[in-house]
Protein backbone atom coordinates (compact mmCIF):
# COMPACT_ATOMS: atom_id res chain seq x y z
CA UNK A 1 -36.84 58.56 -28.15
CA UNK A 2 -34.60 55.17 -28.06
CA UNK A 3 -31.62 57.33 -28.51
CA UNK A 4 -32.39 58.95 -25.33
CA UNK A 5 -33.25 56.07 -23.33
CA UNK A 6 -30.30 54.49 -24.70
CA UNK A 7 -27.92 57.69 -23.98
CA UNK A 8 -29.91 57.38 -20.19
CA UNK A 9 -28.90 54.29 -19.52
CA UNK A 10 -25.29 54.37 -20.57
CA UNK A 11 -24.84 57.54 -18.33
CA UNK A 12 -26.56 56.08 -15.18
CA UNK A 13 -23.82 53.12 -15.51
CA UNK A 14 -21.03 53.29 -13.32
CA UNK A 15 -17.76 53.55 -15.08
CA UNK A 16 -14.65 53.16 -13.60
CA UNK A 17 -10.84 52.40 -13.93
CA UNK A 18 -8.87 49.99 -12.81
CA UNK A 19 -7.14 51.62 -8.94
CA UNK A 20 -3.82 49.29 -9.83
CA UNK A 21 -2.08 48.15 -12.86
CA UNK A 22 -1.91 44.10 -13.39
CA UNK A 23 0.49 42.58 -11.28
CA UNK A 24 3.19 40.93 -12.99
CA UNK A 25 5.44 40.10 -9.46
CA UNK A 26 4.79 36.21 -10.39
CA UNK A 27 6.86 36.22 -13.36
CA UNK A 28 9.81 37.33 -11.54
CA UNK A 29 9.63 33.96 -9.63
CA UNK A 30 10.20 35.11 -6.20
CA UNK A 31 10.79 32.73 -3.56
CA UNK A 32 7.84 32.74 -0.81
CA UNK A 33 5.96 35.11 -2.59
CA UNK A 34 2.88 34.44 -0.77
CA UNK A 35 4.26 35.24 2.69
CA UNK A 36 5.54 39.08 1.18
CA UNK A 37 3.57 41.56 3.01
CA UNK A 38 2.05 43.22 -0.31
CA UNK A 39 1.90 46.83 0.72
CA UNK A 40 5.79 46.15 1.81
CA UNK A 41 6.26 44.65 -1.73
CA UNK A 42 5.04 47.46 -3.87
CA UNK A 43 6.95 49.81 -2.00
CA UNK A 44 9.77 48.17 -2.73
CA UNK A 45 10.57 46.05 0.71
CA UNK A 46 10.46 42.28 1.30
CA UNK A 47 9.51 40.58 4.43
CA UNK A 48 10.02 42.51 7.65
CA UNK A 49 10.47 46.19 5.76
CA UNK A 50 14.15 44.53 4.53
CA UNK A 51 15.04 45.52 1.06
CA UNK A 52 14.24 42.73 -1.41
CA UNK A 53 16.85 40.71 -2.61
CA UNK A 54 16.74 40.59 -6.58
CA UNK A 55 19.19 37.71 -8.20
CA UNK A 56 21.39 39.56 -11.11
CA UNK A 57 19.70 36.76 -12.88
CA UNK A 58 16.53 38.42 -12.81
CA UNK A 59 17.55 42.12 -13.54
CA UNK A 60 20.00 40.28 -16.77
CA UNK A 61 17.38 38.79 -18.30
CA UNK A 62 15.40 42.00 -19.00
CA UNK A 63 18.32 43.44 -20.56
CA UNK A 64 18.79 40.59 -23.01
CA UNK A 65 15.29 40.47 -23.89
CA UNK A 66 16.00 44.24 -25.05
CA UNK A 67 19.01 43.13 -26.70
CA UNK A 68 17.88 40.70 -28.94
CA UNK A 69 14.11 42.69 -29.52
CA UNK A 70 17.08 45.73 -30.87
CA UNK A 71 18.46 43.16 -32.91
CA UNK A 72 15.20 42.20 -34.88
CA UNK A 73 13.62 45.92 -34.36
CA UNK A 74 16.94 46.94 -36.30
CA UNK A 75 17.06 44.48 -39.02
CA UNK A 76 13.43 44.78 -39.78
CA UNK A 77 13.51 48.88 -39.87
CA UNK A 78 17.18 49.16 -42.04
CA UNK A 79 18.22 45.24 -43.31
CA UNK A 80 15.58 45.94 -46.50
CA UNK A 81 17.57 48.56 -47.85
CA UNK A 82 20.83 45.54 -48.25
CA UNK A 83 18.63 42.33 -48.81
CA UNK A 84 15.31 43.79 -50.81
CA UNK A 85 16.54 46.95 -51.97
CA UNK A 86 15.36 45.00 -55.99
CA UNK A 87 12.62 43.74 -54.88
CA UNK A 88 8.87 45.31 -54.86
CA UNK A 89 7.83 47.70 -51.80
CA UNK A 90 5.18 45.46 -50.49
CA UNK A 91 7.41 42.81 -50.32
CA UNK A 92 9.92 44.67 -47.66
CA UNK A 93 7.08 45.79 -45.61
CA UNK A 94 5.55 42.39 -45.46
CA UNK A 95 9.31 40.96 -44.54
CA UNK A 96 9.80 44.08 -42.23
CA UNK A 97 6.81 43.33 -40.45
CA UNK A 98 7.40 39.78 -40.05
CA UNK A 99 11.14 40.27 -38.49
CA UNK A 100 8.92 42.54 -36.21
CA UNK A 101 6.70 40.10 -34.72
CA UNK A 102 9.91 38.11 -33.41
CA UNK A 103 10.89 41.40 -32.12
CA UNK A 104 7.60 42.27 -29.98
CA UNK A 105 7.71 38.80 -28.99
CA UNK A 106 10.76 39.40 -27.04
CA UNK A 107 9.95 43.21 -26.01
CA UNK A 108 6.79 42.85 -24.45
CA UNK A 109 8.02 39.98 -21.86
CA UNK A 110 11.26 42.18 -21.49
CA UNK A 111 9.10 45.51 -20.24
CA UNK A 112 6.50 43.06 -18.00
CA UNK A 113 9.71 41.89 -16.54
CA UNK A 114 11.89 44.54 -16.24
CA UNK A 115 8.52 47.08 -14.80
CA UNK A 116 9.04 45.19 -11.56
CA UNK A 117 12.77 45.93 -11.51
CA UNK A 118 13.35 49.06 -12.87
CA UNK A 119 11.25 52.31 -13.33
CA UNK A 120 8.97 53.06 -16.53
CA UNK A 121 12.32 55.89 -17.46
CA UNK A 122 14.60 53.97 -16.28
CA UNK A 123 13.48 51.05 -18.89
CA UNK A 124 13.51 53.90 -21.12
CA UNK A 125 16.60 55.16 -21.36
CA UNK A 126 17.95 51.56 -21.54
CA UNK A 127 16.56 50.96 -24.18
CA UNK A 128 17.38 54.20 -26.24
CA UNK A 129 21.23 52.58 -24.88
CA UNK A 130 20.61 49.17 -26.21
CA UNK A 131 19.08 50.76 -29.33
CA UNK A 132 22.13 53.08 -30.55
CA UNK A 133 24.91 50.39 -29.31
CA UNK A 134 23.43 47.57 -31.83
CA UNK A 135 22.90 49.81 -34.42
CA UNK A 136 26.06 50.91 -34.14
CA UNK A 137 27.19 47.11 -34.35
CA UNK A 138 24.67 47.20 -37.74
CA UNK A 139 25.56 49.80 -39.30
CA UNK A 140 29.57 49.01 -39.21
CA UNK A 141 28.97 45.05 -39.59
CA UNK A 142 26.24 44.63 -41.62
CA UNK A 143 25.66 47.58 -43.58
CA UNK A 144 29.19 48.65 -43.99
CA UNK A 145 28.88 51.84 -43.09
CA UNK A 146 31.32 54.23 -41.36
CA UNK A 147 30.31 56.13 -37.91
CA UNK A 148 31.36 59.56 -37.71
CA UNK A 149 32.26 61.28 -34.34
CA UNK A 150 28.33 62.76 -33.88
CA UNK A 151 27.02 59.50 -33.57
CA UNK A 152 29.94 59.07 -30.85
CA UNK A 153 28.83 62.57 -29.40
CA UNK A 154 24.98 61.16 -29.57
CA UNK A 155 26.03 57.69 -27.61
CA UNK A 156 28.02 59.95 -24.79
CA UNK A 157 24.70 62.14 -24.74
CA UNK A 158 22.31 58.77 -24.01
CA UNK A 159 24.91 57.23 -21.61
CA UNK A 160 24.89 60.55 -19.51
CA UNK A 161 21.29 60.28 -19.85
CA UNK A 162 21.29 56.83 -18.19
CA UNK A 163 23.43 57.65 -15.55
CA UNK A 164 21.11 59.98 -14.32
CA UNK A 165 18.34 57.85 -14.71
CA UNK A 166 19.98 55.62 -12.67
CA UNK A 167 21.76 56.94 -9.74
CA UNK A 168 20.48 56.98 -6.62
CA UNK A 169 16.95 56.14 -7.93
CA UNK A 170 15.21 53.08 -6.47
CA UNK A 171 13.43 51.63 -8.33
CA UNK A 172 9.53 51.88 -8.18
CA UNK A 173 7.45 48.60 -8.26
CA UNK A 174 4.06 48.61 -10.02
């Protein structure tokens, strides 16, 4: 009997999704921003249906938020198997997990800001891009290991992929 009443009165609530993600257009720091017709700014147009005008400021920082989240992600995943490789397992996933905090902390503000600049595959790809160029940079400079021509066959492969993720696409604001 009380699991029924209780299974009644959960199904006669209302539940319901958000109709819109969060808006994150105030971290980008546009000028005006309360005089931007908002319908007009979602779709991707400023005041007056004009194109918005993004600063290469804003669309670079993005990018080197992913860089240097790559350069943590990467040292926390492989840099163990230089620097702990005699020490106990616990031990490299406790110091691989705390290189990995410094790299969320630097991810997550890089996809808020680059969602309002650049699609969700667009951000993607990018970062597959970043990903493969610094380990690259690792595995040569800090591991000491030689790249063979796949993993230059591999890079080609993601560049082509960003290309196509990038031409002609606008991007979509959320």
């Amino acid at each position: 009997m009380i699991l029924g009443g209780c299974c009644a009165n959960i199904a006669a609530r209302s539940w319901t999704m958000p109709s819109s993600p969060p808006d994150y257009s105030p971290l980008l720091r546009q000028p005006d921003s309360a005089t931007i017709d908002r319908p007009a700014l979602v779709a991707g147009m400023g005041r007056r249906n004009q194109p918005e005008r993004v600063s290469m400021l804003q669309k670079t920082v993005p990018v080197v938020l992913l860089i240097g989240s790559n350069l943590f992600m990467t040292y926390a995943w492989y840099g163990h198997l230089r620097d702990l490789r005699d020490k106990p397992l616990w031990l490299a996933i406790l110091a691989s997990w705390t290189v990995a905090l410094f790299e969320y902390c630097l991810q997550v503000p890089a996809n808020r800001l680059g969602i309002g600049l650049f699609s969700l595959p667009q951000l993607k790809v990018m970062q597959e891009v970043i990903t493969m160029v610094v380990f690259a940079c690792f595995c040569v400079f800090y591991m000491r290991q030689r790249l063979t021509m796949d993993f230059l066959w591999a890079g080609l492969c993601l560049v082509a992929a960003a290309y196509f993720m990038f031409r002609g696409i606008a991007p979509t604001r959320v």
